[in-house]
N, C-alpha and C. Protein backbone atom coordinates (compact mmCIF):
# COMPACT_ATOMS: atom_id res chain seq x y z
N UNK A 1 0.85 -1.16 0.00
CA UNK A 1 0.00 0.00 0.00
C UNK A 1 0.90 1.23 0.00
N UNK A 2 0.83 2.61 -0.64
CA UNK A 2 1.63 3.24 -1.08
C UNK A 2 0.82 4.84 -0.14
N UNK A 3 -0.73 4.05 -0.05
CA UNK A 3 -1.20 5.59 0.83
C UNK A 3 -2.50 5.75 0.88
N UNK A 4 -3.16 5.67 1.94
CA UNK A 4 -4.81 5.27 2.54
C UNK A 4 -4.96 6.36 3.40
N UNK A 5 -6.47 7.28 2.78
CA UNK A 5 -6.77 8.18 3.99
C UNK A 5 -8.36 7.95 3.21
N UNK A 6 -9.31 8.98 4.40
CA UNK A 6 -10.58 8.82 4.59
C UNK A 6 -11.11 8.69 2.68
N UNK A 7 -10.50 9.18 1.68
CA UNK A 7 -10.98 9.83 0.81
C UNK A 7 -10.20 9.21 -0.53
N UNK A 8 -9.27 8.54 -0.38
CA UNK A 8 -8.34 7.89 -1.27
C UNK A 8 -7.42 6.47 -0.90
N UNK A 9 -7.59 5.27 -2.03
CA UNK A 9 -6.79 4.48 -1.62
C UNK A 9 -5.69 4.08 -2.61
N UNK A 10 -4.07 4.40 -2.03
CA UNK A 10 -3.03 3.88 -3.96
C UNK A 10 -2.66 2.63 -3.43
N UNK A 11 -2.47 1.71 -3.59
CA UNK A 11 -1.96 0.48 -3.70
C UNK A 11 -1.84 -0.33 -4.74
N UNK A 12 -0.69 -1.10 -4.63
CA UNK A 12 -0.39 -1.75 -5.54
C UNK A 12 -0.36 -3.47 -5.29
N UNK A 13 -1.31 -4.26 -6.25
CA UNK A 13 -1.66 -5.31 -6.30
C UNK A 13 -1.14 -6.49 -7.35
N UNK A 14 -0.39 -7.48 -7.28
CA UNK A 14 0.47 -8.18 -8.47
C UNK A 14 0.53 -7.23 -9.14
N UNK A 15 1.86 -6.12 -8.67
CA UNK A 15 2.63 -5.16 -9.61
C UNK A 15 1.88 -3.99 -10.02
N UNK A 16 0.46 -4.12 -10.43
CA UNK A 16 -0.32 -3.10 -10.75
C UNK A 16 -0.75 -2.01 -9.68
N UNK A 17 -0.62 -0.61 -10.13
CA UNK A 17 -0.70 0.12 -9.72
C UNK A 17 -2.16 0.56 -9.18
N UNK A 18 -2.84 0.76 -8.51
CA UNK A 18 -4.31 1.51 -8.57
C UNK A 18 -4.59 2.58 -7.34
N UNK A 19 -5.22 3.67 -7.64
CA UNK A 19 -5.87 4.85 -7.41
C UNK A 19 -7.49 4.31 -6.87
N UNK A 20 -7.85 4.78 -5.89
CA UNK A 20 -9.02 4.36 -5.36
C UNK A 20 -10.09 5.34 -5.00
N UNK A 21 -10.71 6.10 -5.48
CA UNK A 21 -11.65 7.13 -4.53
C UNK A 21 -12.17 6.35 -3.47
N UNK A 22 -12.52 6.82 -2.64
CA UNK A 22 -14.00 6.79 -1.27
C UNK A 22 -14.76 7.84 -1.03
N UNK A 23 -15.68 7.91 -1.06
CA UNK A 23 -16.99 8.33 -0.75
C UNK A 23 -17.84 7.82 0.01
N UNK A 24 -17.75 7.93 1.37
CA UNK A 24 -18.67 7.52 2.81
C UNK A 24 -19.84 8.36 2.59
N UNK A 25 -20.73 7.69 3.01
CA UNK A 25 -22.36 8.31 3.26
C UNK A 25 -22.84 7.40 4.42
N UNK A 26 -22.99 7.52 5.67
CA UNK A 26 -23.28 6.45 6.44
C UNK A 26 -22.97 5.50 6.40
N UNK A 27 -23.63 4.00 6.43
CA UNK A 27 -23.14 3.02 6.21
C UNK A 27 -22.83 2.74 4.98
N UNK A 28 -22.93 3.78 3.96
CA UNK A 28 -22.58 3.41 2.74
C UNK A 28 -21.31 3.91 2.26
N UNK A 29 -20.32 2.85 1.55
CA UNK A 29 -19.14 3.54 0.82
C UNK A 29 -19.11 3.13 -0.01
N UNK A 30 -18.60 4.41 -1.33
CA UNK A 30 -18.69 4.24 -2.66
C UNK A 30 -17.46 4.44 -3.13
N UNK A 31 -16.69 2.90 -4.03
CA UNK A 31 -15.31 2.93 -4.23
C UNK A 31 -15.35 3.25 -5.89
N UNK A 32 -14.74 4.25 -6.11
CA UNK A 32 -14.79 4.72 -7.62
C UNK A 32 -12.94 4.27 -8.32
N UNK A 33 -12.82 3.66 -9.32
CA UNK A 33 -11.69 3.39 -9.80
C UNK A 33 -11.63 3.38 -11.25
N UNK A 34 -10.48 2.98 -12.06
CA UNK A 34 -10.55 2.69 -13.42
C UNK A 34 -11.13 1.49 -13.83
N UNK A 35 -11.24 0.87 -12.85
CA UNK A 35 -12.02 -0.53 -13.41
C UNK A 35 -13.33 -0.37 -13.07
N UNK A 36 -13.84 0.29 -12.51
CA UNK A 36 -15.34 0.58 -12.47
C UNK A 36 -15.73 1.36 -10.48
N UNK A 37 -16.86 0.99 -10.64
CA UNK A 37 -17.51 1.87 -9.58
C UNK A 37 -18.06 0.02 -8.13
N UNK A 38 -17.81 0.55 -7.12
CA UNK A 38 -18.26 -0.40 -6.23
C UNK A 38 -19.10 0.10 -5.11
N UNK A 39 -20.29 -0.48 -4.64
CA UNK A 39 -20.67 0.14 -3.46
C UNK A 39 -20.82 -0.69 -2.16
N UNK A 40 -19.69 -0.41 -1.31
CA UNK A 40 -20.26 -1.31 0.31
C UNK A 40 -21.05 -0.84 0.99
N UNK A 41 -21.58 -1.88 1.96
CA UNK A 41 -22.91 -1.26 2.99
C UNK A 41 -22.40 -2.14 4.77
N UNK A 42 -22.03 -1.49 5.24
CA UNK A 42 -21.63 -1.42 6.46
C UNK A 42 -22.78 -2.37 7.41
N UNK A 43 -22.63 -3.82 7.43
CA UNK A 43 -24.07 -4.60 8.55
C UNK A 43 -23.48 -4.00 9.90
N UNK A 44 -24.26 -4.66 10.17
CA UNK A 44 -24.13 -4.41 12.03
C UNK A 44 -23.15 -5.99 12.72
N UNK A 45 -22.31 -5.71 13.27
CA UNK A 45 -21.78 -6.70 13.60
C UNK A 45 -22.86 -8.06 14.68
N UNK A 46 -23.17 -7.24 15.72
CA UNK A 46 -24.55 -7.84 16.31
C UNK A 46 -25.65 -7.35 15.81
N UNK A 47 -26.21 -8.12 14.93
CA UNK A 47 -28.08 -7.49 14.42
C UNK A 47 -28.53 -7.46 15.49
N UNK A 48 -29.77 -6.62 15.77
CA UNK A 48 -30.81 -6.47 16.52
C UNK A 48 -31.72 -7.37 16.29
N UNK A 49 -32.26 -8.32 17.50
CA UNK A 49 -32.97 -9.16 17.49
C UNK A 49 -34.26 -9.12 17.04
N UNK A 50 -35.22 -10.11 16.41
CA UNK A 50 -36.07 -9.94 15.64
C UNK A 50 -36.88 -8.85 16.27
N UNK A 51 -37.45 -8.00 15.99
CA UNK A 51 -38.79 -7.42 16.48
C UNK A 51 -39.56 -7.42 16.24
N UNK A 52 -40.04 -8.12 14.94
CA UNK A 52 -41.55 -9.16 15.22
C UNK A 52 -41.38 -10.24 15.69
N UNK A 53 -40.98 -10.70 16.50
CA UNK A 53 -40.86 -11.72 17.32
C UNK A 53 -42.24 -11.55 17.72
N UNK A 54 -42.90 -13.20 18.39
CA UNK A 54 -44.47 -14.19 19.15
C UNK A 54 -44.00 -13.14 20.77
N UNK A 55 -45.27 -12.73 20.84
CA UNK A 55 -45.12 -12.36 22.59
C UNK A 55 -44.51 -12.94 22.90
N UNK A 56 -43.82 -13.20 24.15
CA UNK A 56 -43.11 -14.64 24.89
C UNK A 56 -42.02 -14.70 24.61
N UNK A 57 -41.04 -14.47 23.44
CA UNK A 57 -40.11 -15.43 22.14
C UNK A 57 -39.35 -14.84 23.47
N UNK A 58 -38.29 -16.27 23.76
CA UNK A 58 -36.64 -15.85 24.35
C UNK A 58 -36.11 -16.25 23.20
N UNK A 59 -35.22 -14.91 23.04
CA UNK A 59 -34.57 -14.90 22.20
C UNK A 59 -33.11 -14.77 22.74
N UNK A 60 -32.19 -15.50 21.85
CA UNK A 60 -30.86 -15.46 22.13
C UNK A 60 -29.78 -14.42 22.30
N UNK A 61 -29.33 -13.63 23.69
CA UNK A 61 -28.57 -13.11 23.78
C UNK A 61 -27.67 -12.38 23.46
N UNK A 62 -26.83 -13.81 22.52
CA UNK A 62 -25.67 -13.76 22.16
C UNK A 62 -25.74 -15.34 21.24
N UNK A 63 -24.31 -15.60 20.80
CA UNK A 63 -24.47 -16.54 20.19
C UNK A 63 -23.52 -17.48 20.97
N UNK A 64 -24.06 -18.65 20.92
CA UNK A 64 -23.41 -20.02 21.93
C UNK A 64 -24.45 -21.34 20.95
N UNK A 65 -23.93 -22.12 22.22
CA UNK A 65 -24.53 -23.52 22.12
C UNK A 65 -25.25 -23.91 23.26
N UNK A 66 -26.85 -24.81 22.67
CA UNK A 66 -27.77 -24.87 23.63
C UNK A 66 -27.03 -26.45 24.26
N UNK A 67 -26.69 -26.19 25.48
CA UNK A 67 -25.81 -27.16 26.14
C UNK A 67 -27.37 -28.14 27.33
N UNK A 68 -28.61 -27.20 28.02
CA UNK A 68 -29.35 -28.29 28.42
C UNK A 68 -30.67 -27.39 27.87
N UNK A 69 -32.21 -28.08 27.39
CA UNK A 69 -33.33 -27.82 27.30
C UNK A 69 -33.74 -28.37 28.77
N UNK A 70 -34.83 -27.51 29.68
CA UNK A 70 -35.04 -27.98 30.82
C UNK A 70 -36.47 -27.79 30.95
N UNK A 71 -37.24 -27.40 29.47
CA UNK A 71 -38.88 -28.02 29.67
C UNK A 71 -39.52 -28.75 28.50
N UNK A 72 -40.19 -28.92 28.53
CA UNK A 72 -40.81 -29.43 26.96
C UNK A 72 -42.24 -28.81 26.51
N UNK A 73 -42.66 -28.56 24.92
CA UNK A 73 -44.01 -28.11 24.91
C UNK A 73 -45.01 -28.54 26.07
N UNK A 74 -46.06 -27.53 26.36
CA UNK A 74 -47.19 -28.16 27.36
C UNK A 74 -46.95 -27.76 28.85
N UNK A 75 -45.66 -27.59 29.07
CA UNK A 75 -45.02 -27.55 30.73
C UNK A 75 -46.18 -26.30 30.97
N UNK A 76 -45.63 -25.92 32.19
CA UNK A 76 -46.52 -24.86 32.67
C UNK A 76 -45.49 -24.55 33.71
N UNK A 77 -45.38 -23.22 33.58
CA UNK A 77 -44.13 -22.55 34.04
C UNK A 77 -44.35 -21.39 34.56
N UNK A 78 -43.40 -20.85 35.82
CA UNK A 78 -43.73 -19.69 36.30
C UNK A 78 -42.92 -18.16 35.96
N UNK A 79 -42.64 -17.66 35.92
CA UNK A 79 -42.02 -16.26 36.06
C UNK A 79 -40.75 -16.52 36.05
N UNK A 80 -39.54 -16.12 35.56
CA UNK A 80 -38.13 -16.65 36.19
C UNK A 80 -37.63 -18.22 35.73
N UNK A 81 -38.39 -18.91 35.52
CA UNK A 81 -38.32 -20.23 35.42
C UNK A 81 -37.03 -20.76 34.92
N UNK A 82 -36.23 -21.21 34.75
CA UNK A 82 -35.45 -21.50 33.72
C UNK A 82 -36.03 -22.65 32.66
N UNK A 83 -35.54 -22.38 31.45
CA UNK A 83 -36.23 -22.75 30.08
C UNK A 83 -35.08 -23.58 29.50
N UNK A 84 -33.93 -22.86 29.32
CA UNK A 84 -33.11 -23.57 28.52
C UNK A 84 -31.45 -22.65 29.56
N UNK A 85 -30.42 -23.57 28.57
CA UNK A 85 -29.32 -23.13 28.88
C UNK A 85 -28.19 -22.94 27.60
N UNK A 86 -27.68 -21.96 27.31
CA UNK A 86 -27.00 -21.67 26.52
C UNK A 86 -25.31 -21.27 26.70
N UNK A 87 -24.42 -22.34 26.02
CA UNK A 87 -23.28 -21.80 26.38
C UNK A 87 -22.61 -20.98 25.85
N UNK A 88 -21.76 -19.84 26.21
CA UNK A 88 -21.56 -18.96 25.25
C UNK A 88 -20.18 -18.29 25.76
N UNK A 89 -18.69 -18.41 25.50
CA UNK A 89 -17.50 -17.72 25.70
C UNK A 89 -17.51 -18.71 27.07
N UNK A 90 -17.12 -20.19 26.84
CA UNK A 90 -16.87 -21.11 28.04
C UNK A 90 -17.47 -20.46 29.49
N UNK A 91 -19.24 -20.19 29.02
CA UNK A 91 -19.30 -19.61 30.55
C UNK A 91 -20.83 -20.46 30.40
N UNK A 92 -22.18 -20.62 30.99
CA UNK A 92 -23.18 -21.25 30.92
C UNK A 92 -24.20 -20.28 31.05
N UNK A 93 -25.57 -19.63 30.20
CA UNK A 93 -26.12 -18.44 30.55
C UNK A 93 -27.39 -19.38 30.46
N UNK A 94 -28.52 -19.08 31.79
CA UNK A 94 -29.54 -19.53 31.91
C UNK A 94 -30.58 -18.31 31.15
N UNK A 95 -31.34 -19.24 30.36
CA UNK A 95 -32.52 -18.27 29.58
C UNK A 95 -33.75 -18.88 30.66
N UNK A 96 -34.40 -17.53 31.29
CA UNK A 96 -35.43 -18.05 31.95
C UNK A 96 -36.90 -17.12 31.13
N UNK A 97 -38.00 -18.06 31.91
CA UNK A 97 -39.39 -17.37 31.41
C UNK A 97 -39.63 -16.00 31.71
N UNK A 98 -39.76 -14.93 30.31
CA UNK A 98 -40.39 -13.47 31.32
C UNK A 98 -41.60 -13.36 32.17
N UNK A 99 -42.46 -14.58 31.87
CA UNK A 99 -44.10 -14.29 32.29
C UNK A 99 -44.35 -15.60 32.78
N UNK A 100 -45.30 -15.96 33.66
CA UNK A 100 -45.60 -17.26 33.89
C UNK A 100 -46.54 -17.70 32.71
N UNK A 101 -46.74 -18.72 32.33
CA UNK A 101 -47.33 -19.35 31.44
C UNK A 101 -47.13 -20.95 30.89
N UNK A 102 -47.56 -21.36 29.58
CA UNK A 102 -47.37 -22.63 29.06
C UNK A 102 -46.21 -22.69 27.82
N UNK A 103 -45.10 -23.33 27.86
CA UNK A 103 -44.48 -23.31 26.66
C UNK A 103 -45.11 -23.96 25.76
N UNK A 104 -44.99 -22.78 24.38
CA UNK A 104 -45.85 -23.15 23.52
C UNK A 104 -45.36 -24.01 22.21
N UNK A 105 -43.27 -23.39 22.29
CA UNK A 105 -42.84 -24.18 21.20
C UNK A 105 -40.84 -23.92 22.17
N UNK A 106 -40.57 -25.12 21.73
CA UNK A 106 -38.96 -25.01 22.01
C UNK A 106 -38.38 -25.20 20.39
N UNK A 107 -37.55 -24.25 19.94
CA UNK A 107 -37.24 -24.12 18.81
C UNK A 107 -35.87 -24.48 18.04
N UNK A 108 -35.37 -25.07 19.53
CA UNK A 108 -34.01 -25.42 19.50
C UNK A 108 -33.51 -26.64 19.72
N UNK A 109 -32.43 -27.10 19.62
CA UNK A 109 -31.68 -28.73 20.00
C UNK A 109 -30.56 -29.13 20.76
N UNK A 110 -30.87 -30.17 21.65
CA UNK A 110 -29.46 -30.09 22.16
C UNK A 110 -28.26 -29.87 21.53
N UNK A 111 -26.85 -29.14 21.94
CA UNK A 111 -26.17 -28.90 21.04
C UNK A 111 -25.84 -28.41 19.80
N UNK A 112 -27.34 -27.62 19.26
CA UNK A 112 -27.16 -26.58 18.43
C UNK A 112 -27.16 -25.21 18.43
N UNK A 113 -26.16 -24.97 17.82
CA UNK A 113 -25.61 -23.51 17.87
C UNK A 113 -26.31 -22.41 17.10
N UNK A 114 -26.51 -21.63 18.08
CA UNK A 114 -27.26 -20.21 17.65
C UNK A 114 -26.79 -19.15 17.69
N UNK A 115 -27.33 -18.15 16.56
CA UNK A 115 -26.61 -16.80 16.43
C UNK A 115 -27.16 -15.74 17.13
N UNK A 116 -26.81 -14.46 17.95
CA UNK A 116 -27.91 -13.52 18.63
C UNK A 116 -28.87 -13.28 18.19
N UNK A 117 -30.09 -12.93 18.64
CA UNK A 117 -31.14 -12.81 18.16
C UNK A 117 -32.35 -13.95 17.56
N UNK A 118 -31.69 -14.90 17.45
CA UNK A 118 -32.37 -16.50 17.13
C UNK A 118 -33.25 -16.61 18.32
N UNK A 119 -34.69 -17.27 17.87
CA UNK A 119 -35.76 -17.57 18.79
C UNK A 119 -35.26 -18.61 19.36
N UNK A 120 -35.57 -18.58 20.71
CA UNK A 120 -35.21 -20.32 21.29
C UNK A 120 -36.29 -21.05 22.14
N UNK A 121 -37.49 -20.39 21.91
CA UNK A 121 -38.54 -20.59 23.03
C UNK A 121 -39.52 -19.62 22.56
N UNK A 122 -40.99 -20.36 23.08
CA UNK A 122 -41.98 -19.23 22.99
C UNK A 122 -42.44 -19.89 24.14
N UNK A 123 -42.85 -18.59 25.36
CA UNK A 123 -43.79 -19.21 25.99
C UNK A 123 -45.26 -18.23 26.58
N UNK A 124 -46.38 -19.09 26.21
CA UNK A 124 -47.30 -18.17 25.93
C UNK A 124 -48.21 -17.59 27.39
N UNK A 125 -48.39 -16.68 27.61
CA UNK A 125 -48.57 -15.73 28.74
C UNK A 125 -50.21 -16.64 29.26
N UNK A 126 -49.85 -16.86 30.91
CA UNK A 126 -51.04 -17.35 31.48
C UNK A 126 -52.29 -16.45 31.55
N UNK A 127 -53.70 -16.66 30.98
CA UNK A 127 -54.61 -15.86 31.13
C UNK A 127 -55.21 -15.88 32.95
């Protein structure tokens, strides 16, 4: 690389020389060159968890592995409850119920790995 700032990139790649514009607009950057025009879009490293998510949905944290399930559809569960267990950075994070109620669906498996924001439970609010 021969010289990188907010607005220009020169580097040289198998011998060839190249000139780079940038153009930031938010998450958007627009790379202009002799070989043509490119546009990146900046994700979010952690997405924001669904927000249409089912009343109820525990949703995943963070991302780990579901190491124990500790109810099954039908249970009937209180407030706090613990639901499942998820391991995540060699540590063990208990997902418990927000509401007392009936689990309505477990969406997950022993030992499968989930990304943040992944549903892992619905459980549906006691009338």
């Amino acid at each position: 690389m021969h010289h990188a700032s907010a607005t220009l990139v020169d580097i040289e790649i198998d011998g060839v020389r190249r000139r780079i514009e940038v153009h930031q607009c938010g998450d958007t950057c627009y790379l202009d060159s002799p070989l043509g025009a490119t546009t990146l879009v900046e994700l979010p490293r952690f997405p924001e968890p669904d927000l249409l998510a089912a009343h109820g949905s525990l949703i995943a944290p963070m991302p780990g592995t579901i190491v124990r399930v500790l109810v099954s559809p039908g249970d009937v569960i209180g407030s706090g409850d613990a639901v499942l267990v998820l391991e995540a950075m060699k540590m063990e994070h208990t997902v418990r119920a927000p509401h007392p109620g009936v689990v309505k669906e477990i969406r997950v498996t022993l030992g499968q790995a989930v990304d943040v924001g992944v549903t892992l439970a619905v459980v549906e609010e006691a009338e």
